[in-house]
Protein backbone atom coordinates (compact mmCIF):
# COMPACT_ATOMS: atom_id res chain seq x y z
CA UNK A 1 7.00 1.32 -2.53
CA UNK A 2 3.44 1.33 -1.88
CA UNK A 3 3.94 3.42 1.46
CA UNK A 4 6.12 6.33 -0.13
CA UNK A 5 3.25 6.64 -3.40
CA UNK A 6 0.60 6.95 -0.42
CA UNK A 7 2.28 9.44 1.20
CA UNK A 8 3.29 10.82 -2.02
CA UNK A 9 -0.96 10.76 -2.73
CA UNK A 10 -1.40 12.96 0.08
CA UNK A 11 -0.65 16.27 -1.47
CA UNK A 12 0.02 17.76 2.01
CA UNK A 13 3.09 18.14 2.70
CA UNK A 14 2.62 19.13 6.55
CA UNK A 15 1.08 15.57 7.16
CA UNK A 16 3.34 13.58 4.76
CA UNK A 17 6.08 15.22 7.01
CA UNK A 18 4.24 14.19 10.30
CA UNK A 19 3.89 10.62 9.21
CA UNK A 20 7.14 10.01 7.81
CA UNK A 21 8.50 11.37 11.33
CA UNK A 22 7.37 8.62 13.09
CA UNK A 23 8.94 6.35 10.20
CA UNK A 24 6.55 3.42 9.11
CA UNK A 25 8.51 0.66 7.39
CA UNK A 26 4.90 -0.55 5.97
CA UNK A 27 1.75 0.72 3.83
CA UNK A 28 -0.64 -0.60 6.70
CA UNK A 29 1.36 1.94 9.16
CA UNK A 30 1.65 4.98 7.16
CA UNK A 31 -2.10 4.52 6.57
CA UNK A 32 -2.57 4.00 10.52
CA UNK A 33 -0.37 7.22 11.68
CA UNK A 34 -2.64 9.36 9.33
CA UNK A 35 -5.51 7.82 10.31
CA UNK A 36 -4.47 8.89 14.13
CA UNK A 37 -3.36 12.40 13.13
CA UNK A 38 -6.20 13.10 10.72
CA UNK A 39 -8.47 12.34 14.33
CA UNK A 40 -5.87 14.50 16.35
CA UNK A 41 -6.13 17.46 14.33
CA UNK A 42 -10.10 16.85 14.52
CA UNK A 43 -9.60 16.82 18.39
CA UNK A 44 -7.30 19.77 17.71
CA UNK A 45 -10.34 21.74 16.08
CA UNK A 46 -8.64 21.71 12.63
CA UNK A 47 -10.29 23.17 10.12
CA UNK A 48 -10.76 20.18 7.67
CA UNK A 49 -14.65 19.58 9.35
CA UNK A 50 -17.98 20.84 8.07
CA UNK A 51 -20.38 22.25 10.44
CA UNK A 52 -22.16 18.98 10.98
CA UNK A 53 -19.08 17.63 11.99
CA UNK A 54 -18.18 15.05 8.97
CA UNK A 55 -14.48 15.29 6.91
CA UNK A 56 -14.33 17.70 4.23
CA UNK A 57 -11.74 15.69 2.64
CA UNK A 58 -13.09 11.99 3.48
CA UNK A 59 -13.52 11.27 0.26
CA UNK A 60 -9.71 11.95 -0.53
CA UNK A 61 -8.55 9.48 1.75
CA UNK A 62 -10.96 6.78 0.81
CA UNK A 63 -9.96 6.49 -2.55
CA UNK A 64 -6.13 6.34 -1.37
CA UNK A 65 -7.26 3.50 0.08
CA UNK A 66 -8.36 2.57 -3.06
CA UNK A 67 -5.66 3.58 -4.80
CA UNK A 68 -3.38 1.22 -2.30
CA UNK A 69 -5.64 -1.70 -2.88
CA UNK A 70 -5.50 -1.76 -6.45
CA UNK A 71 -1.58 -1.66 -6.22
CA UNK A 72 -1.35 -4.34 -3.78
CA UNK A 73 -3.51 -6.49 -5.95
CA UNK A 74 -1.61 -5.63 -9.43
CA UNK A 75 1.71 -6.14 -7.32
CA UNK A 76 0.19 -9.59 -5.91
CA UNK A 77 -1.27 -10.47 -9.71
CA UNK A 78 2.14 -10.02 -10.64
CA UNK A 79 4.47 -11.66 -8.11
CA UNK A 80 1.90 -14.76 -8.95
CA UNK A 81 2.54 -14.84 -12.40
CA UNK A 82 6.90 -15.07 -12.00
CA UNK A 83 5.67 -17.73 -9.07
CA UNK A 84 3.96 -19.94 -11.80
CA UNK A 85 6.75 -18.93 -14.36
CA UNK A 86 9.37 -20.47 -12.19
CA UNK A 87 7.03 -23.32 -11.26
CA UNK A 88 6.75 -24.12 -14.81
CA UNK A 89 10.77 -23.69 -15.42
CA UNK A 90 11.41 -26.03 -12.22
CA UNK A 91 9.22 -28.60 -13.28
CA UNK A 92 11.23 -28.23 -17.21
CA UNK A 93 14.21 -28.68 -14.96
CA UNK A 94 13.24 -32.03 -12.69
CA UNK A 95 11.87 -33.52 -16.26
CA UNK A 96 15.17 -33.29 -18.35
CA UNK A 97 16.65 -34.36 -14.98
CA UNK A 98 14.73 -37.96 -14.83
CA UNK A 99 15.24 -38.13 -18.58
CA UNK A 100 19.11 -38.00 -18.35
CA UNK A 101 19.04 -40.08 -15.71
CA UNK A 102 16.74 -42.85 -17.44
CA UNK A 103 19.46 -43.30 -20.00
């Protein structure tokens, strides 16, 4: 989920197509293809450096990154909150449990 709205994010649809050909199953390798490619097609001469040699676009891939974090983390917030949720029922559970068997 969080790979396909990255590549989704990219808004190029030359390098979501070069990524998704070499078919990451994970956020972390999507991320880690473009990374590679984005330095290939600086090897390549591509036309997405300044004169002084930094990204044009560095600042659109940082704040994918950012934009990946913060889903991780609401994703993470909210796989926590069903954990404790089902704590709390399976505790519910184990107490009527001991009850019925007390009597």
């Amino acid at each position: 989920m969080t790979r396909d709205s990255f590549l989704e994010a990219l808004r190029d649809p030359v390098l979501r197509l070069r990524i998704l050909e070499r078919e990451p199953s994970t956020l972390d390798e999507a991320l880690k293809v473009a990374c590679r490619l984005e330095e290939l097609g600086r090897a390549d001469g591509e036309e997405s450096w300044d004169e002084v040699d930094r990204r044009k676009d560095k600042n659109r891939v940082m704040a994918l990154q950012t934009d990946s974090n913060k889903l991780a983390d609401e994703r993470m917030s909210r796989l926590e909150a069903k954990l404790e949720e089902y704590k709390g029922q399976l505790e519910a559970y184990r107490h009527r449990e001991e009850m019925r068997n007390c009597t």
